[in-house]
N, C-alpha and C. Protein backbone atom coordinates (compact mmCIF):
# COMPACT_ATOMS: atom_id res chain seq x y z
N UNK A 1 14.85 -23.25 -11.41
CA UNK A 1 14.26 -22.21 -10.61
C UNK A 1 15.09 -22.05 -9.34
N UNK A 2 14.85 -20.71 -8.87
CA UNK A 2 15.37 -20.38 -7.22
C UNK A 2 15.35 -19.10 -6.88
N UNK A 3 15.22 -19.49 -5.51
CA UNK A 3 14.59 -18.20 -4.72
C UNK A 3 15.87 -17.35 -4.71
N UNK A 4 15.33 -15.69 -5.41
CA UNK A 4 16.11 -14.68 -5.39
C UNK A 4 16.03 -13.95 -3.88
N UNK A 5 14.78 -13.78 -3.70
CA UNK A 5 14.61 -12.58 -2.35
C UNK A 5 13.78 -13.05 -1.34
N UNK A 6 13.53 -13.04 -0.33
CA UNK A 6 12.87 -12.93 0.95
C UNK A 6 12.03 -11.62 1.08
N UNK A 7 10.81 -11.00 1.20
CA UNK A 7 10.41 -10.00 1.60
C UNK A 7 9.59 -9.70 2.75
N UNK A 8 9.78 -8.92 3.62
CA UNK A 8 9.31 -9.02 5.11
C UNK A 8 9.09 -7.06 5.32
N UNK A 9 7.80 -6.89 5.19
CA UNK A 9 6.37 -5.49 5.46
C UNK A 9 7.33 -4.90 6.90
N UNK A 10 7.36 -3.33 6.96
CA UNK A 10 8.01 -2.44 7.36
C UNK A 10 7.33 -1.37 7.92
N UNK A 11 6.98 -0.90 8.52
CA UNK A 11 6.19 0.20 8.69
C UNK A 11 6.89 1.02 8.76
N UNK A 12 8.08 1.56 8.69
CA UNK A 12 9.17 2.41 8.72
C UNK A 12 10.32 1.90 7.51
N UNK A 13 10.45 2.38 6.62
CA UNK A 13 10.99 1.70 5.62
C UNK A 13 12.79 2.16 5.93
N UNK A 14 12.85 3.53 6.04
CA UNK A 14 13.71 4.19 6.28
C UNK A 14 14.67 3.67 7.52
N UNK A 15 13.84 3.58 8.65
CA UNK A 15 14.05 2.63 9.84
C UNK A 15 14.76 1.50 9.63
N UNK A 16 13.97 0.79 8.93
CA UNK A 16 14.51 -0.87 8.63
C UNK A 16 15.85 -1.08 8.26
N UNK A 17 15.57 0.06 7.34
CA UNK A 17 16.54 0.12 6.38
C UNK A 17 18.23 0.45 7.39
N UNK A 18 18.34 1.26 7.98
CA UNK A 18 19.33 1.56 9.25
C UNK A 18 19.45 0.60 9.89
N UNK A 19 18.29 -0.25 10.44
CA UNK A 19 18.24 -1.67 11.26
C UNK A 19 19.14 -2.66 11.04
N UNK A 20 18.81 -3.28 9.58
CA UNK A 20 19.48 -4.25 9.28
C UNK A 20 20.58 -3.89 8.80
N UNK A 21 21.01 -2.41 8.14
CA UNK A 21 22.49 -2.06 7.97
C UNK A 21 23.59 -2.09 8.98
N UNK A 22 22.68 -1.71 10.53
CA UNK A 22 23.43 -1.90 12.19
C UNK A 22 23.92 -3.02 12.04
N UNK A 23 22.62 -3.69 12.30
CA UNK A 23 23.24 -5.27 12.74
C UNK A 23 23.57 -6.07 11.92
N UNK A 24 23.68 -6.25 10.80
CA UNK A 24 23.38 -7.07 9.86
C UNK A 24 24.62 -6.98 8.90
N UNK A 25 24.87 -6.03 8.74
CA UNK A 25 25.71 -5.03 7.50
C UNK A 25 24.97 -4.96 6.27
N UNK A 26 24.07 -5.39 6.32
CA UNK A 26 22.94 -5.36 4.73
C UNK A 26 22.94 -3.68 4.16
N UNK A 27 23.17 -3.64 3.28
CA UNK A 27 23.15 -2.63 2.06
C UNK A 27 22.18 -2.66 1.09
N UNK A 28 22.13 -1.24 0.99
CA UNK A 28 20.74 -1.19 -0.17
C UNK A 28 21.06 -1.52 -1.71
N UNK A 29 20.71 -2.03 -2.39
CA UNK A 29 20.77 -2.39 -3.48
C UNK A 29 20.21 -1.90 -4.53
N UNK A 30 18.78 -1.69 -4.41
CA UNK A 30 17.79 -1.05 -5.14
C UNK A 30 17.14 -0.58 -4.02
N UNK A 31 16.69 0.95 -4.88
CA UNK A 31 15.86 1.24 -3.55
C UNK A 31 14.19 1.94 -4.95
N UNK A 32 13.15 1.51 -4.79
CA UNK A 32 11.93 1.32 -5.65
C UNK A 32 10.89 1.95 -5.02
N UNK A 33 11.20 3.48 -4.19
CA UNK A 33 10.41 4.24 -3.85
C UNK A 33 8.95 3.10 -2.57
N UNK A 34 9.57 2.53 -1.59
CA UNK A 34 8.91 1.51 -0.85
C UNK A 34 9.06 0.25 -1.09
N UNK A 35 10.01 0.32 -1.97
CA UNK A 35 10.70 -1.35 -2.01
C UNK A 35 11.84 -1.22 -2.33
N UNK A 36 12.63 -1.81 -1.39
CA UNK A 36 14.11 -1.66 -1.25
C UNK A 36 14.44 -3.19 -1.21
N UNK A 37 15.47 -2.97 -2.17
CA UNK A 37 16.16 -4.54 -1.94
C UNK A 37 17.65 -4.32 -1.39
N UNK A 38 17.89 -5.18 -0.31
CA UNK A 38 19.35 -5.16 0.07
C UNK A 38 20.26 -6.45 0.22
N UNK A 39 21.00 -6.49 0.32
CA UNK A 39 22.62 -7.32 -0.06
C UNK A 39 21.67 -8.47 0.85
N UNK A 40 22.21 -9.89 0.48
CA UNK A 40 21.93 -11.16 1.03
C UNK A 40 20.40 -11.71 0.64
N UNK A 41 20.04 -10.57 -0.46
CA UNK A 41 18.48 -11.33 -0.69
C UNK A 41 17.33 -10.67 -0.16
N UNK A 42 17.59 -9.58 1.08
CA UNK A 42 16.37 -9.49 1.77
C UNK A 42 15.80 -8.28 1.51
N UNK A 43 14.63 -8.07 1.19
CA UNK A 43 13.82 -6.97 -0.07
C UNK A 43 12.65 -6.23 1.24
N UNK A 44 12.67 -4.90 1.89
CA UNK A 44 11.64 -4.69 2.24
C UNK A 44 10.73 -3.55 1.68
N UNK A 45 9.49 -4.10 2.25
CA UNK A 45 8.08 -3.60 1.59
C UNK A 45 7.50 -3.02 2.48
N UNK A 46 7.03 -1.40 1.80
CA UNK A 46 6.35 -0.36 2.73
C UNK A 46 5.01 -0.98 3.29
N UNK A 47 4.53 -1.37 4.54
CA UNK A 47 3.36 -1.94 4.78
C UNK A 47 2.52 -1.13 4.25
N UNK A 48 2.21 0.06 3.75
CA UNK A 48 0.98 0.71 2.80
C UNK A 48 1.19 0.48 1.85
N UNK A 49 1.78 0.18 1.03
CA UNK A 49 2.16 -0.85 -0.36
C UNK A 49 1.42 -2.27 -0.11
N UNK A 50 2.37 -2.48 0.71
CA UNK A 50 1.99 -4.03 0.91
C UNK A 50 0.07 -4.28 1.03
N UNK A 51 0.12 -3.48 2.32
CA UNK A 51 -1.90 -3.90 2.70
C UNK A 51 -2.64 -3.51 1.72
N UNK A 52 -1.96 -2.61 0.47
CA UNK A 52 -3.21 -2.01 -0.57
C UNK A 52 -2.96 -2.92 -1.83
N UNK A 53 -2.23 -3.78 -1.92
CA UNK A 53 -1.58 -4.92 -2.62
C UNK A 53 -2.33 -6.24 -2.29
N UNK A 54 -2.45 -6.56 -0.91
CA UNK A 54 -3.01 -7.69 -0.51
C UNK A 54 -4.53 -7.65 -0.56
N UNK A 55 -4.73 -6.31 -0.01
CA UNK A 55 -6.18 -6.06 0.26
C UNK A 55 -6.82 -6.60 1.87
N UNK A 56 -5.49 -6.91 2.55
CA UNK A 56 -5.65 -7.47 4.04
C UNK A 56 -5.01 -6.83 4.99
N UNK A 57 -5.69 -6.67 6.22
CA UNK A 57 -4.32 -6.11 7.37
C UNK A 57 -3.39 -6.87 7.37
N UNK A 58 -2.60 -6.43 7.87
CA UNK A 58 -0.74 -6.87 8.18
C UNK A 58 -1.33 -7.03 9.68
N UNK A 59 -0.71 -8.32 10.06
CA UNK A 59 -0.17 -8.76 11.12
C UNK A 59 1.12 -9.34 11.84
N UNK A 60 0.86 -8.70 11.87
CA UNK A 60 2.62 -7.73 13.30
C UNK A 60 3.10 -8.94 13.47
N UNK A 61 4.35 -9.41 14.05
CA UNK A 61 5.04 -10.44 14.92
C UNK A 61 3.62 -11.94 15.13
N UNK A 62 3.49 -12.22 13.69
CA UNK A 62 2.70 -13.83 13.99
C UNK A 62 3.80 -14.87 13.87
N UNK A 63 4.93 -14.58 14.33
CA UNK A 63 5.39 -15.72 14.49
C UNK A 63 5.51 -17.17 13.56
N UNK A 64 5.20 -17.06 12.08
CA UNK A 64 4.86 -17.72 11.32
C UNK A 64 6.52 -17.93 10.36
N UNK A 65 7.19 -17.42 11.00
CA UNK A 65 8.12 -17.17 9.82
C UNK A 65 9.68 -16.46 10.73
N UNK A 66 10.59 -16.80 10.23
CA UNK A 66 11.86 -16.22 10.84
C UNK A 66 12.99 -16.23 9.88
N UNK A 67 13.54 -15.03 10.34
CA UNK A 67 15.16 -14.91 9.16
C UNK A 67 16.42 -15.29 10.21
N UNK A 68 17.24 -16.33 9.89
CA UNK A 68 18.51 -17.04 10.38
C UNK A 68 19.31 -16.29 9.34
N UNK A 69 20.26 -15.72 10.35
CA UNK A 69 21.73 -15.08 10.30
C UNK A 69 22.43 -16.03 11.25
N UNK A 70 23.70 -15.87 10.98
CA UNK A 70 24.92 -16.94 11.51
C UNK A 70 26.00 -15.99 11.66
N UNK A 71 26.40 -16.02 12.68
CA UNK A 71 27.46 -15.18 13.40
C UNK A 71 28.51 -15.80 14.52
N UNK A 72 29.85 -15.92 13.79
CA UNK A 72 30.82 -16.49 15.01
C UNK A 72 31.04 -15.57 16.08
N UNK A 73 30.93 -14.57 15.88
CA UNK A 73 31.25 -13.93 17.21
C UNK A 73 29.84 -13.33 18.12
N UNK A 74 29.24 -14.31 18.46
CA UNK A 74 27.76 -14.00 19.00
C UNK A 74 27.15 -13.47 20.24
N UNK A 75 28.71 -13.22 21.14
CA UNK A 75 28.36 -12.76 21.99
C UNK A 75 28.74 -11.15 21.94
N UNK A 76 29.70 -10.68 20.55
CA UNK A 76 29.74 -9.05 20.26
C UNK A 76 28.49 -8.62 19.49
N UNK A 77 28.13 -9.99 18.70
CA UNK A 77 26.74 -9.37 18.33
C UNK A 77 25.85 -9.15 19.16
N UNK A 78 25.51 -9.75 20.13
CA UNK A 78 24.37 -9.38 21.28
C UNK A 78 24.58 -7.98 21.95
N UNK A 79 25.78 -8.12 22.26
CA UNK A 79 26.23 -6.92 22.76
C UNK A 79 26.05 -5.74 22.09
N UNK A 80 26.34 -5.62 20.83
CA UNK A 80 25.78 -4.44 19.61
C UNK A 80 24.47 -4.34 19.57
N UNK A 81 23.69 -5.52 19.83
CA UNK A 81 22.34 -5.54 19.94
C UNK A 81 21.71 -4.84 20.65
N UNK A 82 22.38 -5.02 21.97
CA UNK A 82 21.72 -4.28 23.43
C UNK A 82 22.63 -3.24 23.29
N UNK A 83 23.33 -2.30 22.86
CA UNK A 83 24.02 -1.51 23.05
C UNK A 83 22.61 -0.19 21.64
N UNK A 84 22.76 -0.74 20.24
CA UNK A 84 22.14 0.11 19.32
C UNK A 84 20.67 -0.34 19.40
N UNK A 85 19.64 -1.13 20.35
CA UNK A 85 18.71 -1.40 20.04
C UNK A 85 18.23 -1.99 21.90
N UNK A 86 18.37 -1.60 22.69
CA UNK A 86 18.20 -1.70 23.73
C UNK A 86 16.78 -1.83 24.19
N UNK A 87 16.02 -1.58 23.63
CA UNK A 87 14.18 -1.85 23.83
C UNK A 87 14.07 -3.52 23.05
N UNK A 88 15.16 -3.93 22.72
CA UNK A 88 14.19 -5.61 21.91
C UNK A 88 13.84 -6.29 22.58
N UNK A 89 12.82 -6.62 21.99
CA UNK A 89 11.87 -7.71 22.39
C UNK A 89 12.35 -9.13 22.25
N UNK A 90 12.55 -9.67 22.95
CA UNK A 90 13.35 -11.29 23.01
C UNK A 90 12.33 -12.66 22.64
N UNK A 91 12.72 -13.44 21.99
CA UNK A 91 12.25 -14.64 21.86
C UNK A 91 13.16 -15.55 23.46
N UNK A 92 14.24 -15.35 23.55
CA UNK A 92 14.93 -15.93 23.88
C UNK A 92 16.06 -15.23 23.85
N UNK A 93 16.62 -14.98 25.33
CA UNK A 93 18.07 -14.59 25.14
C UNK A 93 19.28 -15.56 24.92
N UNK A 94 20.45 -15.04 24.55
CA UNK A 94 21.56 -16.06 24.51
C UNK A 94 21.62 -17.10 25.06
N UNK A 95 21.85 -18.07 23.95
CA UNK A 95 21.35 -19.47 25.16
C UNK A 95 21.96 -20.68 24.02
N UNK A 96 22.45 -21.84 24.68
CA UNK A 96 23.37 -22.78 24.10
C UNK A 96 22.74 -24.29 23.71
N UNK A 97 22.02 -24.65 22.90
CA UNK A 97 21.28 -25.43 22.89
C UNK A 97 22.18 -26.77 23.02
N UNK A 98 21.70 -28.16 23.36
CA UNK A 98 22.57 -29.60 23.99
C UNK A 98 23.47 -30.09 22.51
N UNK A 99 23.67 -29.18 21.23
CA UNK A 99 24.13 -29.95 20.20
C UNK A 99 25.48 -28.73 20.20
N UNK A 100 25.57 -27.43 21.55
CA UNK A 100 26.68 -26.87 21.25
C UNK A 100 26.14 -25.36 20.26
N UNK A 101 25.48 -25.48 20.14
CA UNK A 101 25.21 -23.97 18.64
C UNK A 101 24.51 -22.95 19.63
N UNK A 102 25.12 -21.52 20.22
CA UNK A 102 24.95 -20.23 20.63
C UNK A 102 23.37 -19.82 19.59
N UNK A 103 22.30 -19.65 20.37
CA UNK A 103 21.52 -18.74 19.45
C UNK A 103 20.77 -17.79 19.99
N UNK A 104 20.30 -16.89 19.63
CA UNK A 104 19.60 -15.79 20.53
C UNK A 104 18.18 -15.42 19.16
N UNK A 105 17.33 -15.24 19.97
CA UNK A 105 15.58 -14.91 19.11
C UNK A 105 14.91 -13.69 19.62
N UNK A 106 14.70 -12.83 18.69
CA UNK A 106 13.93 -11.91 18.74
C UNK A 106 13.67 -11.23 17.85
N UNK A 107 12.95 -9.64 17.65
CA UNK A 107 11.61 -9.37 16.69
C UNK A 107 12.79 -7.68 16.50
N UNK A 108 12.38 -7.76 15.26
CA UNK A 108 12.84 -6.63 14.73
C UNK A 108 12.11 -5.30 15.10
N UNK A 109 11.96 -4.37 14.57
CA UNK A 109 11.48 -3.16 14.54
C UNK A 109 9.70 -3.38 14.31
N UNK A 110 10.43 -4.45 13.37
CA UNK A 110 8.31 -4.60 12.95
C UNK A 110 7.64 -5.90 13.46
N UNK A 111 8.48 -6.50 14.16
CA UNK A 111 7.59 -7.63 14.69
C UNK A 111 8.25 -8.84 13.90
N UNK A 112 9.23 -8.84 13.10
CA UNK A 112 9.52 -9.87 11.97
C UNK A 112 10.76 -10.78 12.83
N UNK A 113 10.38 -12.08 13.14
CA UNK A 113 11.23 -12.77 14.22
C UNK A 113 12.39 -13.16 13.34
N UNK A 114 13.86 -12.91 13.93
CA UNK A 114 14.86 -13.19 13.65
C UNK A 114 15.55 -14.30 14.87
N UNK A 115 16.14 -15.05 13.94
CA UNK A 115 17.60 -15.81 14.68
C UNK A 115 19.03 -15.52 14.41
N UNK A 116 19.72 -15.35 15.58
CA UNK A 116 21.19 -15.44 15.07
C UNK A 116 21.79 -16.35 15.96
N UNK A 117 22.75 -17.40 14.82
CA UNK A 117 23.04 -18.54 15.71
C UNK A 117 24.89 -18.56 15.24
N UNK A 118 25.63 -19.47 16.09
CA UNK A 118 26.70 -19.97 15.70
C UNK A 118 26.64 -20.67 14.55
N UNK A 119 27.86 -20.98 13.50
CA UNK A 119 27.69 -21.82 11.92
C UNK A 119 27.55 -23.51 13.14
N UNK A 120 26.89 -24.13 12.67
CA UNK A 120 26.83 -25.37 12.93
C UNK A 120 28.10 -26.02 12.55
């Protein structure tokens, strides 16, 4: 067994979809009329799909969960960050933790917490 995809609820599918192509370079792969799968595994789901699926509200940025990207050049990525996305919401700005590894935290479009760090 092994994990094919990651899936993380969108309220803008279209949105997302531009989001993670910015920063990310992720490409669509399949796209399933509210479920789109793109390059590296990561599959998103129209939150009205999703909540009529679960039968529960969606809750926004709970913090329960995060997607790690790894980027050597982390201070052009920040910079692309604040340059195409200038309203984010920060966990944490750029910051060098005591083992040496660059990482920066914050919430996507939908609340879905991301990391991007130096390769260890």
């Amino acid at each position: 067994m092994r994990l094919r995809n990651v899936l993380i609820v969108t309220k803008d599918i279209d949105a997302a979809k531009e989001y993670y192509n910015d920063l990310f370079g992720l490409n669509v792969l399949l796209d399933n009329d509210g479920n789109m799968i793109l390059t590296e595994g990561l599959v998103l789901q129209d939150e009205k799909i999703w909540k009529q699926f679960l039968g529960k509200e969606i809750i926004h940025e709970n913090n329960s969960s995060e997607l790690y990207f790894e980027e050597n050049d982390i201070e052009a990525f920040v910079e692309k960050l604040e340059k195409l996305y200038p309203d984010t919401k920060y966990v944490n700005k750029l910051m060098s933790h005591s083992w040496g590894q660059k990482v920066v935290r914050f919430y996507d479009l939908d609340g879905n917490l991301i990391e991007v760090g130096t390769p260890m």
